[in-house]
Each structure stands twice: as C-alpha cells, then as structure tokens.
Protein backbone atom coordinates (compact mmCIF):
# COMPACT_ATOMS: atom_id res chain seq x y z
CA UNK A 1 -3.60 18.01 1.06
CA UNK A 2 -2.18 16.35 -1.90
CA UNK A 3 -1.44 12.90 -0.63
CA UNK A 4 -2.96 12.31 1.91
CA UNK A 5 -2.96 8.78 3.63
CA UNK A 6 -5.97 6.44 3.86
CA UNK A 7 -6.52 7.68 7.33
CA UNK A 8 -6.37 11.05 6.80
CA UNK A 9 -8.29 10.90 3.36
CA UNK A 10 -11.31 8.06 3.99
CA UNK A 11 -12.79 5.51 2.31
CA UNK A 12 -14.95 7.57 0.13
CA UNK A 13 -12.34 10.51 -0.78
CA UNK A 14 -9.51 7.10 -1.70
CA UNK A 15 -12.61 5.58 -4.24
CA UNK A 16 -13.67 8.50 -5.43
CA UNK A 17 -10.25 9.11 -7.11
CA UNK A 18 -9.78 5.34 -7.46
CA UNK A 19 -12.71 4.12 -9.21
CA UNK A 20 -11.93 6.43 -12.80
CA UNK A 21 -8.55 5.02 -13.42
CA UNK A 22 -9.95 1.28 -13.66
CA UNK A 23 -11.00 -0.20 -17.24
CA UNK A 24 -14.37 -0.58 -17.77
CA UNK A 25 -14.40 -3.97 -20.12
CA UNK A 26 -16.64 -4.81 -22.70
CA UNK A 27 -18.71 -7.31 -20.81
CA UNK A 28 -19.48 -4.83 -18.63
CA UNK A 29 -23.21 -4.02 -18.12
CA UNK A 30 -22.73 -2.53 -14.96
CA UNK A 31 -19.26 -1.30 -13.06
CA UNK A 32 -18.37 0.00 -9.31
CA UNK A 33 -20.71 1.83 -7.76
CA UNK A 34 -23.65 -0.74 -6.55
CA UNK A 35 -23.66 -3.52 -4.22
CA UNK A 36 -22.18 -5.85 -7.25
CA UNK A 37 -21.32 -5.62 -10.81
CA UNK A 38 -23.11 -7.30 -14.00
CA UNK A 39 -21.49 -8.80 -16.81
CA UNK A 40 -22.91 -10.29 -19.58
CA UNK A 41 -21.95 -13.78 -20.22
CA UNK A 42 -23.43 -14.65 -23.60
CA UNK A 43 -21.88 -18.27 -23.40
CA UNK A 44 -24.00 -19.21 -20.76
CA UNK A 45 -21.12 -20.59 -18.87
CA UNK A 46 -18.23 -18.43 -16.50
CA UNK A 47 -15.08 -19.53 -16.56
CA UNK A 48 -14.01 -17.72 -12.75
CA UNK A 49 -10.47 -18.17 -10.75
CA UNK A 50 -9.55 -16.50 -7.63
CA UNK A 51 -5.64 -15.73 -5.84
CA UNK A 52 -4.01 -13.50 -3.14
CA UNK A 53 -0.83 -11.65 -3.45
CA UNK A 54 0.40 -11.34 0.46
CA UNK A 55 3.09 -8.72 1.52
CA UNK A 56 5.80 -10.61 2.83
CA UNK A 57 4.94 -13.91 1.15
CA UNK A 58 4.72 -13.22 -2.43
CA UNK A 59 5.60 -9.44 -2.61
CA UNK A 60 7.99 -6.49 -0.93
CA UNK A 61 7.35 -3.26 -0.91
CA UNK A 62 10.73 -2.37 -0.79
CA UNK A 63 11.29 -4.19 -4.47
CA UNK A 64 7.71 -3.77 -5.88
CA UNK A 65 6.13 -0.52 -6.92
CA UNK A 66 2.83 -0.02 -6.53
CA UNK A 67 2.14 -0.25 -10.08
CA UNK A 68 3.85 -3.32 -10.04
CA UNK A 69 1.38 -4.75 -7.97
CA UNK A 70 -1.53 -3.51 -9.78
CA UNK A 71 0.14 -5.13 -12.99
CA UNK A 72 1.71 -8.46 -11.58
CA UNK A 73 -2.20 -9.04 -10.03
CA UNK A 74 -3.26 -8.64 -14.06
CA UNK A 75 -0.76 -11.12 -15.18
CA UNK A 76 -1.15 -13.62 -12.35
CA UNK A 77 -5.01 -14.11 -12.45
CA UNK A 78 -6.10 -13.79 -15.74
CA UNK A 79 -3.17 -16.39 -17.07
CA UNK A 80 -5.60 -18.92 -15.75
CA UNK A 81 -8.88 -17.94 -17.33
CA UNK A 82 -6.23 -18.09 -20.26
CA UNK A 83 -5.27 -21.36 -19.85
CA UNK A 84 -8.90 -22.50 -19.86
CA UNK A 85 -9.12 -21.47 -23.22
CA UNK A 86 -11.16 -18.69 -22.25
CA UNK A 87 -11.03 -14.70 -23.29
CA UNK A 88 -11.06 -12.65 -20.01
CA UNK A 89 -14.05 -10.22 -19.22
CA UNK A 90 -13.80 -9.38 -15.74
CA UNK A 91 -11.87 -8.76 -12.48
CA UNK A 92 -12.92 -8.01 -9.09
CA UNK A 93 -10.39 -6.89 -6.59
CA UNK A 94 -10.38 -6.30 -2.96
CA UNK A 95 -7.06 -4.64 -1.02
CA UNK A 96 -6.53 -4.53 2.59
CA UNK A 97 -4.17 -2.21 3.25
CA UNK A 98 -2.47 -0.18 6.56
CA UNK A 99 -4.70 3.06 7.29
CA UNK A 100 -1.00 4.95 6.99
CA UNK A 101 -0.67 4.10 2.97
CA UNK A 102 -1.21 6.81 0.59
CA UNK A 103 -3.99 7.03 -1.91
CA UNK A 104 -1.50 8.01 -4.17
CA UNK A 105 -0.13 5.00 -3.93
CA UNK A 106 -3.61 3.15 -4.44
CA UNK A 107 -3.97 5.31 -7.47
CA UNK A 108 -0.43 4.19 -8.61
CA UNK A 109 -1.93 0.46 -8.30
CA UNK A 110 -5.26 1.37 -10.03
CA UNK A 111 -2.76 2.45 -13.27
CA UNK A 112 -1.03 -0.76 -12.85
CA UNK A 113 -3.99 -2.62 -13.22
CA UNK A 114 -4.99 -0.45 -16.15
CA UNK A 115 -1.90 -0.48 -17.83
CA UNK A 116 -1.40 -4.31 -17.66
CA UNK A 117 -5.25 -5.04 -18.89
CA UNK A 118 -4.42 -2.62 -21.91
CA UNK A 119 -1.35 -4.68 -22.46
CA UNK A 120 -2.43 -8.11 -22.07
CA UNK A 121 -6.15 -8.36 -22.32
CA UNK A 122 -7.94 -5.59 -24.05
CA UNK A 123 -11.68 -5.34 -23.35
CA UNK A 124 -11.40 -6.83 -19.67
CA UNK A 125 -12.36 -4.72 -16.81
CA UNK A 126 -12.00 -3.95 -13.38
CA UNK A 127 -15.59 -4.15 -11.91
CA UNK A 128 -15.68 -3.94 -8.38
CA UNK A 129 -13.83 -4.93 -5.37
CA UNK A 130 -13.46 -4.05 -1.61
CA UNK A 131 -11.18 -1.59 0.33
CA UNK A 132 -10.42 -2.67 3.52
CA UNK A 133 -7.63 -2.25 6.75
CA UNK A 134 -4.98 -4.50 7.33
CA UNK A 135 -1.22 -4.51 9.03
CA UNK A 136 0.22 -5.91 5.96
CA UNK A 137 -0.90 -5.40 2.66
CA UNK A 138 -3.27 -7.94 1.13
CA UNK A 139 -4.78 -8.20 -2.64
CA UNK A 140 -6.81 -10.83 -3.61
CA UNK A 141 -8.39 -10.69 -7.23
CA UNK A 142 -11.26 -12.88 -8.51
CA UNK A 143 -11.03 -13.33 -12.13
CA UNK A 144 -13.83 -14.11 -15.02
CA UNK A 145 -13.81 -15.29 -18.79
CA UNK A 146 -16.03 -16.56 -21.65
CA UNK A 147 -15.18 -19.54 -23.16
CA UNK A 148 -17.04 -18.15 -26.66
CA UNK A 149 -18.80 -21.52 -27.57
CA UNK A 150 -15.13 -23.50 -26.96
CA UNK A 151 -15.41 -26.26 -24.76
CA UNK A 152 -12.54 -25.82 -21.74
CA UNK A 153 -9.38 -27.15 -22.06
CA UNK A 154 -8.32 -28.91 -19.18
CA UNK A 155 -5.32 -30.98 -17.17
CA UNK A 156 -6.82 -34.09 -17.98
CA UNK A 157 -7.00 -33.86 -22.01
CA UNK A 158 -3.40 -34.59 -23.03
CA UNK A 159 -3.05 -38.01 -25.03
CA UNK A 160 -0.18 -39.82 -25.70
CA UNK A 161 1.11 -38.91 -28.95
CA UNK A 162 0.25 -35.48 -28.41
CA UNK A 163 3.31 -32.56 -28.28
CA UNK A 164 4.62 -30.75 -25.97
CA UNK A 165 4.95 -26.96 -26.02
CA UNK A 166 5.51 -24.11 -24.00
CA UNK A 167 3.75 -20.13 -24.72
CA UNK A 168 6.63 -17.60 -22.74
CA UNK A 169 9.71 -17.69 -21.34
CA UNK A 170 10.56 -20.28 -18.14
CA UNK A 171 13.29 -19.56 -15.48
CA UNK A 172 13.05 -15.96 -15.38
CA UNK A 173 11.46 -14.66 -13.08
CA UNK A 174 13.12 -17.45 -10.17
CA UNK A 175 16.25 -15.92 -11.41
CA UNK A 176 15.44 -12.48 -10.37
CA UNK A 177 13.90 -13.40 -7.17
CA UNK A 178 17.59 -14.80 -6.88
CA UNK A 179 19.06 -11.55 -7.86
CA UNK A 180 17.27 -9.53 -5.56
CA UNK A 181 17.74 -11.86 -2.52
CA UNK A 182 21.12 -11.57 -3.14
CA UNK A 183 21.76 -7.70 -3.95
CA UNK A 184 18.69 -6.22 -3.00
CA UNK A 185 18.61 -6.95 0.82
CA UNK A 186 20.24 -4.77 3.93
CA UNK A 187 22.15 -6.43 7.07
CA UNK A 188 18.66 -6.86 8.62
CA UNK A 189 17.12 -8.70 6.04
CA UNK A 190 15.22 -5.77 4.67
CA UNK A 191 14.47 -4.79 1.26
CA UNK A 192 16.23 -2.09 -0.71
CA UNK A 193 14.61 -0.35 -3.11
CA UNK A 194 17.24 1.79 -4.43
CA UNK A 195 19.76 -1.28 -5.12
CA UNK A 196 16.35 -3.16 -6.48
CA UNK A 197 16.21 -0.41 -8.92
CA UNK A 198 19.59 -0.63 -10.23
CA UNK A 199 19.16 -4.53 -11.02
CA UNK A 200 15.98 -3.52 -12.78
CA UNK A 201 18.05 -0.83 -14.89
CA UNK A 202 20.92 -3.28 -15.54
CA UNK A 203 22.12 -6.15 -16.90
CA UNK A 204 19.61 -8.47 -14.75
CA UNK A 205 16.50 -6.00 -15.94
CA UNK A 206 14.73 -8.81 -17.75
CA UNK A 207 15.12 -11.14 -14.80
CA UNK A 208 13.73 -8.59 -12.60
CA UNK A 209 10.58 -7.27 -14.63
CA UNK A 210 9.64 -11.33 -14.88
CA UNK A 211 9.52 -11.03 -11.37
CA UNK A 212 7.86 -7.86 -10.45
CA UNK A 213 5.85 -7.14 -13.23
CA UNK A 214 5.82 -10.37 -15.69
CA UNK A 215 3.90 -10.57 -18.92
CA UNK A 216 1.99 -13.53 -19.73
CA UNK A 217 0.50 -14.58 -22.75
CA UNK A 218 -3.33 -13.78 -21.85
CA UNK A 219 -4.35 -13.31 -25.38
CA UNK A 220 -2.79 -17.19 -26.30
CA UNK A 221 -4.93 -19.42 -24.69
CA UNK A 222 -8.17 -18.80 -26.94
CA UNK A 223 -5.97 -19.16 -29.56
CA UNK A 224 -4.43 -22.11 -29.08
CA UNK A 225 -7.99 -23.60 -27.87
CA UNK A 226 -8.56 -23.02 -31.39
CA UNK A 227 -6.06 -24.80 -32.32
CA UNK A 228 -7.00 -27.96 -31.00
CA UNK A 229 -5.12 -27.82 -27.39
CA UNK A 230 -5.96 -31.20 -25.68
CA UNK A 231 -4.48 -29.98 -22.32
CA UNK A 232 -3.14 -26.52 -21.17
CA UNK A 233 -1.61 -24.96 -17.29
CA UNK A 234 -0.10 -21.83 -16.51
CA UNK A 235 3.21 -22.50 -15.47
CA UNK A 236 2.72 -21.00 -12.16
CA UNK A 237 4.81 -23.17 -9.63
CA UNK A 238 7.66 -24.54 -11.69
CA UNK A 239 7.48 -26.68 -14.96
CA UNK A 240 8.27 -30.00 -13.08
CA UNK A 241 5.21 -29.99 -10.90
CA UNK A 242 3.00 -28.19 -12.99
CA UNK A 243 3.53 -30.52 -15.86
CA UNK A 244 3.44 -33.21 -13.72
CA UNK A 245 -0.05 -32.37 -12.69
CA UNK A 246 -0.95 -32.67 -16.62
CA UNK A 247 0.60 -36.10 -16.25
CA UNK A 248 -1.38 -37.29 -13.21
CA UNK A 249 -4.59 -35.44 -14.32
CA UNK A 250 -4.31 -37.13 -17.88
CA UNK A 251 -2.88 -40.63 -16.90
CA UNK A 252 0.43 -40.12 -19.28
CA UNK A 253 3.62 -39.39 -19.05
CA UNK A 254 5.37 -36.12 -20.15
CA UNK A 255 8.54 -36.27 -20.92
CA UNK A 256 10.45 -33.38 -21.21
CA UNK A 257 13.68 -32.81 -22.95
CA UNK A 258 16.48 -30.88 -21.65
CA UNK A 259 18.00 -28.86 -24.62
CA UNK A 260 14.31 -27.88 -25.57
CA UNK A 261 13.36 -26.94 -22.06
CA UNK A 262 16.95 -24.83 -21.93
CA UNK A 263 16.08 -23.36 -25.28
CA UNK A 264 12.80 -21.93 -23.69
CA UNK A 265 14.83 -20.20 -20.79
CA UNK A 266 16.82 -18.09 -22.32
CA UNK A 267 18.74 -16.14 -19.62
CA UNK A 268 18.17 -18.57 -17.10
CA UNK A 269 19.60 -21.90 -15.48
CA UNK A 270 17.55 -25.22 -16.58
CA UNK A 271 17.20 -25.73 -12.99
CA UNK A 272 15.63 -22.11 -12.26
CA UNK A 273 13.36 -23.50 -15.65
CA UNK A 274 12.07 -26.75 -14.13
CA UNK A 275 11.91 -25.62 -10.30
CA UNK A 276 12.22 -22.14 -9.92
CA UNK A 277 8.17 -20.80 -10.35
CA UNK A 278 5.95 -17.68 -11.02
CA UNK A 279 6.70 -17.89 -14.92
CA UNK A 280 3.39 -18.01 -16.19
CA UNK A 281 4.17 -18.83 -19.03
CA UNK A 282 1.20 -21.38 -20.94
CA UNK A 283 2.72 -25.36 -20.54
CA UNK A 284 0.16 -27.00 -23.31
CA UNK A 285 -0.35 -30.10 -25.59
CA UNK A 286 -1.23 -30.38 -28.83
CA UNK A 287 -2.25 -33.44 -31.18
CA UNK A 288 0.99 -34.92 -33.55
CA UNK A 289 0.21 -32.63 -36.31
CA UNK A 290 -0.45 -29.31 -35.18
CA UNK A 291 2.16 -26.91 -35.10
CA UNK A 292 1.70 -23.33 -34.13
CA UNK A 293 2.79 -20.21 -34.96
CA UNK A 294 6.81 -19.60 -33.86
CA UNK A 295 5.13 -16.64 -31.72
CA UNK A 296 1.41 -15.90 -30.42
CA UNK A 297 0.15 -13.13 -29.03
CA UNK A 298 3.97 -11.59 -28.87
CA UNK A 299 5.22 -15.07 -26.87
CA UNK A 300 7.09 -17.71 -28.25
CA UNK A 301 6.76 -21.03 -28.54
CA UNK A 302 8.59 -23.43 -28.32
CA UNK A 303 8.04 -27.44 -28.00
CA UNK A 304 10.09 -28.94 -25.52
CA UNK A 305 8.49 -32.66 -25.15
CA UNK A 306 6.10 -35.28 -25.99
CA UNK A 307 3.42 -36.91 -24.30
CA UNK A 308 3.74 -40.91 -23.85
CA UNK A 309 1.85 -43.96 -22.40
CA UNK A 310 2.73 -44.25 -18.77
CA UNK A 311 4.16 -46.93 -17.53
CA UNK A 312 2.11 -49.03 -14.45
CA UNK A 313 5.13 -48.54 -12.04
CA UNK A 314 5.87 -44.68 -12.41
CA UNK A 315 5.09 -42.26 -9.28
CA UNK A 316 5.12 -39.03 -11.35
CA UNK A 317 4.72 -39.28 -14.95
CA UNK A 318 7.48 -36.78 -15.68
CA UNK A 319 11.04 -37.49 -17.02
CA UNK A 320 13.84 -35.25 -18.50
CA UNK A 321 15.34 -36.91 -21.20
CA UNK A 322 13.93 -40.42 -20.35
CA UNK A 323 15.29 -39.98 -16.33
CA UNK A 324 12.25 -39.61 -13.98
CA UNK A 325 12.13 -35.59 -12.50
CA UNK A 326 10.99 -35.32 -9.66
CA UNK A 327 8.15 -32.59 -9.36
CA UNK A 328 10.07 -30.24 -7.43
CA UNK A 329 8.74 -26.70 -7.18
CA UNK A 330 6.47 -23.54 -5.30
CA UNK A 331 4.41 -25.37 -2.33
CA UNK A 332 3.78 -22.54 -0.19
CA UNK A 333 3.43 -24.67 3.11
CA UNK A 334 6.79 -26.44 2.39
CA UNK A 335 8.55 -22.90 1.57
CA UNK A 336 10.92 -20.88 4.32
C-alpha cells in the first residue's frame, strides 16, 4: 500500500518513515528514538517557549498544505527564542491527528519542518515529539535556544530615548487571512482549496504565503542582541498590543508613527499593520545611536518610532503620531 492512512499503517510503520526526514541540529547529542532527547547547552542556561497550532482555530486544511504546517510551526515558535536574543537549537513536536490521515501527509509535514529550519535557522533540529489520535488536528511544538554568553533581551529593557524599529514586514499576513475569508470559502462556510490556490498563484500570493507559510527573521534576533537591543517581541498579535506590552513591561511610552509604520507594510492597510496579527515580524528598541543594517538576515528594517517618558495619567503607553492607540489586536478568548 503506498499511502496508507494512520490506521491502516500504525504508529511504528508512520515513524519509521517519519523520523529520517527531520533535521538533526547541531546541539544535538542525542535525537528520536529514546524516551527523550539530549542537547548540549554549553551556556548553561535554556532559553525554551512552547505554542499550539489548532485546526479550526489557527489553521484549515482546506487552505493549508501539509507542508505548510510543518513550516508555519518553524516560523511561529522559534521567532520567540529569536526575540530573546537567542540562536535556536532545538524543537520538540507532538501531533494529534485523526487515525484516517495519511502518512503521506505526515511525511509532507516532516519536509515542511525541514525545509523551513534549512531556511530560517540552520543547525536547529527536530528532536523528538509525540504522535497521538485526535478528531481535529492538533500540533503543539516546544522550542529551545542558547543565548551564547548574551544576556536575554527582554519586554522590560526599552528606555526612553531609545528607537524604535521593526525586523519584517507588518500587515501581511491579516490581509490574506482577509483574502481567503473572502474568496476562499463555499456557501457552507467551508474552505476551498482550489480557489485558495489561485490567490496563492496571483496577485494576492504574498499576502497569502505570510499567512500560510510566513518567514520570520529567526537568524535577526542574535544579531541585533549584539547590537545592543534594550527590548525586543515578536510581533505575534498585532503591533498595537504587542508594542504596548513593551510599554507596560518597560514603564514608557512608545510612540509610533504612522507613515513609518505604513512604510513597513508594504501591501497592506495601516490598520491590517497595527491590528491585524500573526506577522512575526521582530518589534525591537535600540539605544539613540545605533542604527542597523537596512536588511538582516534577508528582513528589513525599518524604524517606525521612539520610545518616551510616560506620562502618570496614560492607560496604555502607546500613541500613533502623538494620539493614544488603543492596543487592539489577536486575544483568542475575545475572537469569533
């Protein structure tokens, strides 16, 4: 049988041609195949992050391949490691899945994993995980880095005075979750992959890969620890709230300005920049007199705001062009 479904194929045929597609990493001292994995952490200290990607809630199978998956659960996780300042060495990843899904398809996510480590974070590996049952398909990925000597950068650094810059594109990847609600859905509400696919081949491609398989700029956050970053966030749920949880974490305020902000969202709304989410891009300050690179790690960067004593009376600590913003953006119990 050449693809045959979980059920038909078991646990130990699925692994078996599973396990040789994932990246071994260069941390790795020991990979799948025991009771747990071992990874050398010369540091001392583990930078670790965990997340779930839930069918339904933050993916469709009708829009997302497979390999998709494996890819977007790359980019998603090891953006915060990343955003510590950290280089990433290791993920573990456990999938629940319905007994009826092919292992092809599980090999087609194994690739995706592959391919997007290759891409984004050379010398990280995959090094264990659990396969499991499940009537809708679940992924949750634990993630690990080595911080190399740096100390972390955190929320709380950023200092007034500092800059204001964003790694990556914002506004994206809320854009082409508009496009596909909008094209990409039948009279029931249901997913279509074929009219999915012709947005992703068209003019609204970019806007769609940002979505279903984004690339973040892993290999930027060691280097702009290096730089001196004071404070540093994946832009994960929408600029507004994420930078206002710099602001709140660091006592300032950040004040954003609109034609910068608009200049980092090419092919997208300001609105879909601020609010819309799932951009993780890198949202990071930076002391007066540092200026990067126009580009790292094949990102660019852009400032788009300055950080600035907050006043005793302000709820947020955010404003766009000196008007407070409200931190509207992804709050999974407030979504629907």
């Amino acid at each position: 049988m050449d693809d045959p479904t979980l059920h038909e194929a078991g646990e130990l045929e699925a692994l078996r041609r599973i396990l040789p597609l994932l990246p071994a990493g260069d941390a790795t001292e020991l990979g799948p195949g025991d009771d747990a994995a071992v990874v050398r952490a010369p540091d001392g200290r583990v930078v670790v992050t965990t997340d779930t990607m839930l069918e339904g809630a933050d993916f469709r199978l009708g829009w997302s391949t497979w390999h998709d998956l494996g890819w977007k659960a790359v980019a998603t996780n090891l953006i915060d490691v990343a955003a510590m300042g950290a280089r990433p060495t290791s993920l573990v990843v456990a999938l629940a899945v319905p007994p009826s899904t092919h292992v092809s398809s599980l090999e087609d996510f194994a690739r995706g994993l592959a391919d997007a480590v290759a891409s984004m974070a050379p010398g990280c590996g995959v090094v264990g995980g659990d396969l499991g049952t499940a009537p809708h398909a679940t992924i949750a990925v634990t993630a690990f880095g080595d911080l190399e000597g740096r100390a972390p950068v955190l929320r709380s650094g950023a200092r007034e005075g500092d800059a204001v810059w964003c790694v990556g594109g914002l506004g994206l990847a809320a854009t082409g979750l508009r496009h596909l609600f909008a094209q990409a859905l039948d009279a029931a509400a249901e997913p279509v992959r074929a009219a999915a696919e012709r947005l992703r081949a068209g003019g609204d491609g970019a806007s769609i890969e940002a979505q279903l398989a984004p690339v973040s700029p892993i290999a930027a956050g060691t280097l702009l620890a290096d730089l001196g970053a004071t404070a540093m966030l994946d832009v994960s749920d929408g600029l507004a709230l994420d930078a206002a949880r710099v602001a709140r974490a660091s006592g300032v305020r950040i004040a954003l300005e609109a034609a910068a902000v608009a200049r980092a969202a090419p092919g997208a709304s300001l609105e879909a920049a601020l609010h819309g989410g799932e951009d993780h891009a890198l949202l990071v300050t930076l002391p007066a007199g540092v200026r990067p690179p126009a580009e790292l790690a094949g990102h660019p960067v852009r400032r788009i705001g300055a950080v600035d004593a907050l006043a005793a009376d302000e709820r947020h600590g955010v404003t766009l062009d000196g008007a407070p913003l409200e931190p509207r953006g992804w709050d999974p119990y407030r979504a629907g």
